[in-house]
N, C-alpha and C. Protein backbone atom coordinates (compact mmCIF):
# COMPACT_ATOMS: atom_id res chain seq x y z
N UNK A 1 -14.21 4.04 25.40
CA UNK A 1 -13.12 3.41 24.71
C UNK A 1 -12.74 4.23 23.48
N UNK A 2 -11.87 4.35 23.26
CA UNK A 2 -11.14 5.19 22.01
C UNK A 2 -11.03 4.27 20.65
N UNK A 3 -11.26 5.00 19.74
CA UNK A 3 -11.03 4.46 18.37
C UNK A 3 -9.88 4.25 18.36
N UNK A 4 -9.66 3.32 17.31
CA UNK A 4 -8.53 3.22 17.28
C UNK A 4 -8.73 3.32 15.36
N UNK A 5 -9.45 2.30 14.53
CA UNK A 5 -9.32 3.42 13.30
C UNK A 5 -10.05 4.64 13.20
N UNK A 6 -8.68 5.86 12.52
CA UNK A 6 -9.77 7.00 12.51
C UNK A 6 -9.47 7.76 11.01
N UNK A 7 -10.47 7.14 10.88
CA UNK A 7 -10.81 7.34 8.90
C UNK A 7 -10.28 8.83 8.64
N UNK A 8 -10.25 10.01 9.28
CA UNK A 8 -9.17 10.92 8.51
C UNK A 8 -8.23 11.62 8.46
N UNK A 9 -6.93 10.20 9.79
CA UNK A 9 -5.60 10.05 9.63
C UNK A 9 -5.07 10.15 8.04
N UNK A 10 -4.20 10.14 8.07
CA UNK A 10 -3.52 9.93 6.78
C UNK A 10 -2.47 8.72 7.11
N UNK A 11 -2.68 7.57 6.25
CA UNK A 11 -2.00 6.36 7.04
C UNK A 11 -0.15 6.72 6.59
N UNK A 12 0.33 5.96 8.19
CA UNK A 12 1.75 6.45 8.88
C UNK A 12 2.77 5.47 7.94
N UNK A 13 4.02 5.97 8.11
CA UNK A 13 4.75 4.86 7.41
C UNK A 13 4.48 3.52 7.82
N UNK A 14 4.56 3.21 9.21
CA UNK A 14 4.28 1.61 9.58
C UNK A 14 3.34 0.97 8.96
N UNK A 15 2.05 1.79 9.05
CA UNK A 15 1.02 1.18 8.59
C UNK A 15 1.48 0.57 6.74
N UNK A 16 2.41 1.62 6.51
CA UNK A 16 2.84 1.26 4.79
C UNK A 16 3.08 0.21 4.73
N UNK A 17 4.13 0.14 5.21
CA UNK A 17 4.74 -1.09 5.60
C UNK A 17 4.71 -2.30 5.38
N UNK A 18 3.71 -2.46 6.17
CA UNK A 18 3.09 -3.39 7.27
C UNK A 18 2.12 -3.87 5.87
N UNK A 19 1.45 -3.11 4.98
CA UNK A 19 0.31 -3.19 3.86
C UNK A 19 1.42 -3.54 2.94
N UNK A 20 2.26 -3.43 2.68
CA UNK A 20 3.45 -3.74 1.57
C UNK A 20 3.99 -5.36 2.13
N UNK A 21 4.32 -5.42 2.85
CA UNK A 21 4.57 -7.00 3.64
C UNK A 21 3.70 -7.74 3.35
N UNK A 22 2.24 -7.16 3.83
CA UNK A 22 1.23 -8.57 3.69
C UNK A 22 0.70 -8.84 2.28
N UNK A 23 0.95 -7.61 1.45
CA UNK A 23 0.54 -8.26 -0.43
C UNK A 23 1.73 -8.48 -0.65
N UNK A 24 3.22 -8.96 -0.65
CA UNK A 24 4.20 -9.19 -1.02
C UNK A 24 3.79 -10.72 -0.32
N UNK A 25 3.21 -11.00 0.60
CA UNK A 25 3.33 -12.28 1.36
C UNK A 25 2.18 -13.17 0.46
N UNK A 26 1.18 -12.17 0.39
CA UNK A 26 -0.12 -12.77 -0.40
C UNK A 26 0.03 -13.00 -1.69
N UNK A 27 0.47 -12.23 -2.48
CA UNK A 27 0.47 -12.08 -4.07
C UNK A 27 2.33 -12.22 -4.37
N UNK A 28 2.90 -12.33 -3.77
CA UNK A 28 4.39 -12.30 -4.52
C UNK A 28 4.64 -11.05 -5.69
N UNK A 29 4.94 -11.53 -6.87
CA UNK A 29 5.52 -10.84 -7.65
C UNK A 29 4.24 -9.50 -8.40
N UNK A 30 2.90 -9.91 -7.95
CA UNK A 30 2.19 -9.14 -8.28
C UNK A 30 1.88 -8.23 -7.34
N UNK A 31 2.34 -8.05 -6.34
CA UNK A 31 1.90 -7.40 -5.26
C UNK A 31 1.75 -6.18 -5.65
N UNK A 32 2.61 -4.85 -5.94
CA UNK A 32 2.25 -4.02 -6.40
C UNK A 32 1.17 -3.05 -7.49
N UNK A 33 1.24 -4.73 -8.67
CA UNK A 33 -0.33 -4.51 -9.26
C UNK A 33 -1.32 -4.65 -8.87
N UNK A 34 -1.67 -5.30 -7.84
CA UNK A 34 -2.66 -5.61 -6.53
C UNK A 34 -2.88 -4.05 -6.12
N UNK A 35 -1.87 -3.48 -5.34
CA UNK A 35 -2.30 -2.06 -4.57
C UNK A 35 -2.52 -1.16 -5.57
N UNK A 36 -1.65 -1.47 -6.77
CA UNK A 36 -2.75 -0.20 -7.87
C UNK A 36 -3.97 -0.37 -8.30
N UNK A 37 -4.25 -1.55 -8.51
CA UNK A 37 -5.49 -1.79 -8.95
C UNK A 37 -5.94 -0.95 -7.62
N UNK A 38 -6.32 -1.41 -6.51
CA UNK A 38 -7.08 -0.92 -5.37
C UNK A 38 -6.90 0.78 -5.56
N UNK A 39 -5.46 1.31 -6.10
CA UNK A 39 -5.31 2.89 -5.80
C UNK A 39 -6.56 3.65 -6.98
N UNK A 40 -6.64 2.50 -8.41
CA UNK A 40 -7.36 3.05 -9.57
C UNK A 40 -8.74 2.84 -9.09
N UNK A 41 -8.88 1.94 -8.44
CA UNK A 41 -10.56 1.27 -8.08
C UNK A 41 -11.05 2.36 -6.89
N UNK A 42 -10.32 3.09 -6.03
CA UNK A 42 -10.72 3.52 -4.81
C UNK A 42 -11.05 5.17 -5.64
N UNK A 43 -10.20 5.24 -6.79
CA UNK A 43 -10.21 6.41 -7.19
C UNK A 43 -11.28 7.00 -8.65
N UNK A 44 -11.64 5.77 -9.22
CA UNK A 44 -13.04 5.62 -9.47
C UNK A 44 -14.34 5.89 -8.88
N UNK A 45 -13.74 5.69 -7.75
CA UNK A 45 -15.11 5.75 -6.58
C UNK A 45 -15.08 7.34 -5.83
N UNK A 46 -13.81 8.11 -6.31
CA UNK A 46 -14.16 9.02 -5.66
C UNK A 46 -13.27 9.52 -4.66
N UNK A 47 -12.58 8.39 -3.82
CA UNK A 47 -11.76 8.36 -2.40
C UNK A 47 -10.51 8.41 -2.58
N UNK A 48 -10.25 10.00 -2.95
CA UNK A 48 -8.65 10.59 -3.33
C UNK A 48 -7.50 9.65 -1.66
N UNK A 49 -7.94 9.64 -0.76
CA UNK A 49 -7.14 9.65 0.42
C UNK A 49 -6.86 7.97 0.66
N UNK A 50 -7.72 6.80 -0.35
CA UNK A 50 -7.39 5.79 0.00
C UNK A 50 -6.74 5.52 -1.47
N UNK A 51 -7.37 6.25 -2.50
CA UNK A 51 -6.38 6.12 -3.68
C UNK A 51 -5.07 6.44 -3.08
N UNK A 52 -4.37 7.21 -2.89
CA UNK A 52 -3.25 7.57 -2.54
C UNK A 52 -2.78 6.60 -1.44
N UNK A 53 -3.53 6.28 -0.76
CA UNK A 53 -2.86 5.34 -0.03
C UNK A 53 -2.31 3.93 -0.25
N UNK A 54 -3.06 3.36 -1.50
CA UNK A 54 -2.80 2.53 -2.13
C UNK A 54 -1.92 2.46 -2.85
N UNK A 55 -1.90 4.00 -3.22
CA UNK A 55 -0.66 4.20 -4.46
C UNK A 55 0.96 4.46 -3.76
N UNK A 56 0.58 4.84 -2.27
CA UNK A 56 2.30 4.80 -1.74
C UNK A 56 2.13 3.43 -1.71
N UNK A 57 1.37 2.54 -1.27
CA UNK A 57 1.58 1.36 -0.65
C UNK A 57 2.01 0.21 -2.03
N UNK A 58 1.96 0.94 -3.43
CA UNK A 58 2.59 0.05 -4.63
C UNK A 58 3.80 0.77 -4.76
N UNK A 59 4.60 2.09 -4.23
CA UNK A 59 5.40 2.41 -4.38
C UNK A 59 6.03 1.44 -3.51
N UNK A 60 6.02 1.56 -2.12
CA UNK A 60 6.74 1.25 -1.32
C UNK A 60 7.03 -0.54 -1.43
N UNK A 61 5.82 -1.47 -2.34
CA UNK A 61 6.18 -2.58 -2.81
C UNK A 61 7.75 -2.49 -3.79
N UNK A 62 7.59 -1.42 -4.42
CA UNK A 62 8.61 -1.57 -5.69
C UNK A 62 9.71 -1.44 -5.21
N UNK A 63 9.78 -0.66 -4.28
CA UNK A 63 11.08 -0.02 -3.41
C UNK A 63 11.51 -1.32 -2.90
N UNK A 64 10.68 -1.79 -2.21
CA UNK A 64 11.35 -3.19 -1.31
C UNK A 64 11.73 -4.23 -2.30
N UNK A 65 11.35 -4.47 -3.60
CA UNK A 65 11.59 -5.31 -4.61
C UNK A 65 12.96 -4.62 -5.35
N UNK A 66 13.52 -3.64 -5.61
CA UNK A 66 14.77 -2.91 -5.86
C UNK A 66 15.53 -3.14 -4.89
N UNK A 67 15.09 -2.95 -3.72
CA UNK A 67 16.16 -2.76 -2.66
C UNK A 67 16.79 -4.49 -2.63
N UNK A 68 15.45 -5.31 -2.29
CA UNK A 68 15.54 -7.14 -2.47
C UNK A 68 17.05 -7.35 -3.73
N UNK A 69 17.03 -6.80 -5.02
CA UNK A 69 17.53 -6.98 -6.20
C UNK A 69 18.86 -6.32 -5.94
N UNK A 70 19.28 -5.44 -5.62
CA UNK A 70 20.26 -4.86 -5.36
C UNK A 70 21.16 -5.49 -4.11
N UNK A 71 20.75 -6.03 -3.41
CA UNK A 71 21.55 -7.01 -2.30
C UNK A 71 21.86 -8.26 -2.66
N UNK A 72 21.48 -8.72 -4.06
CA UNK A 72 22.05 -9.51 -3.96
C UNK A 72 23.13 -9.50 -5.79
């Protein structure tokens, strides 16, 4: 059977996504301070590749919260 996570992908836009949706669903207006905390905490520890992943995944919160603001 094949993996299916493989720890040194570099996670895809969907996966962004998809991680930006579910702390916007979980945390609302904090969502993005949520994934930084995780980008500063992962990067404390050492793990440049999940820091960063955390850290698109508070970008891509902010983006969807601009984009939200601008439509209406």
């Amino acid at each position: 059977m094949e993996k299916i996570w493989q720890p040194n992908q570099p996670m895809n836009e969907r996966e962004c996504e998809a991680m930006a949706a579910i702390l916007e669903a979980k945390h609302g207006l904090h969502a993005a301070q949520v994934a930084d905390f995780f980008a500063t905490m992962h990067t404390g520890y050492g793990d440049e590749r999940r820091s960063t992943a955390w850290a698109d995944v508070a970008e891509r919160v902010r983006t969807r919260e601009r984009d939200r603001l601008q439509q209406d």
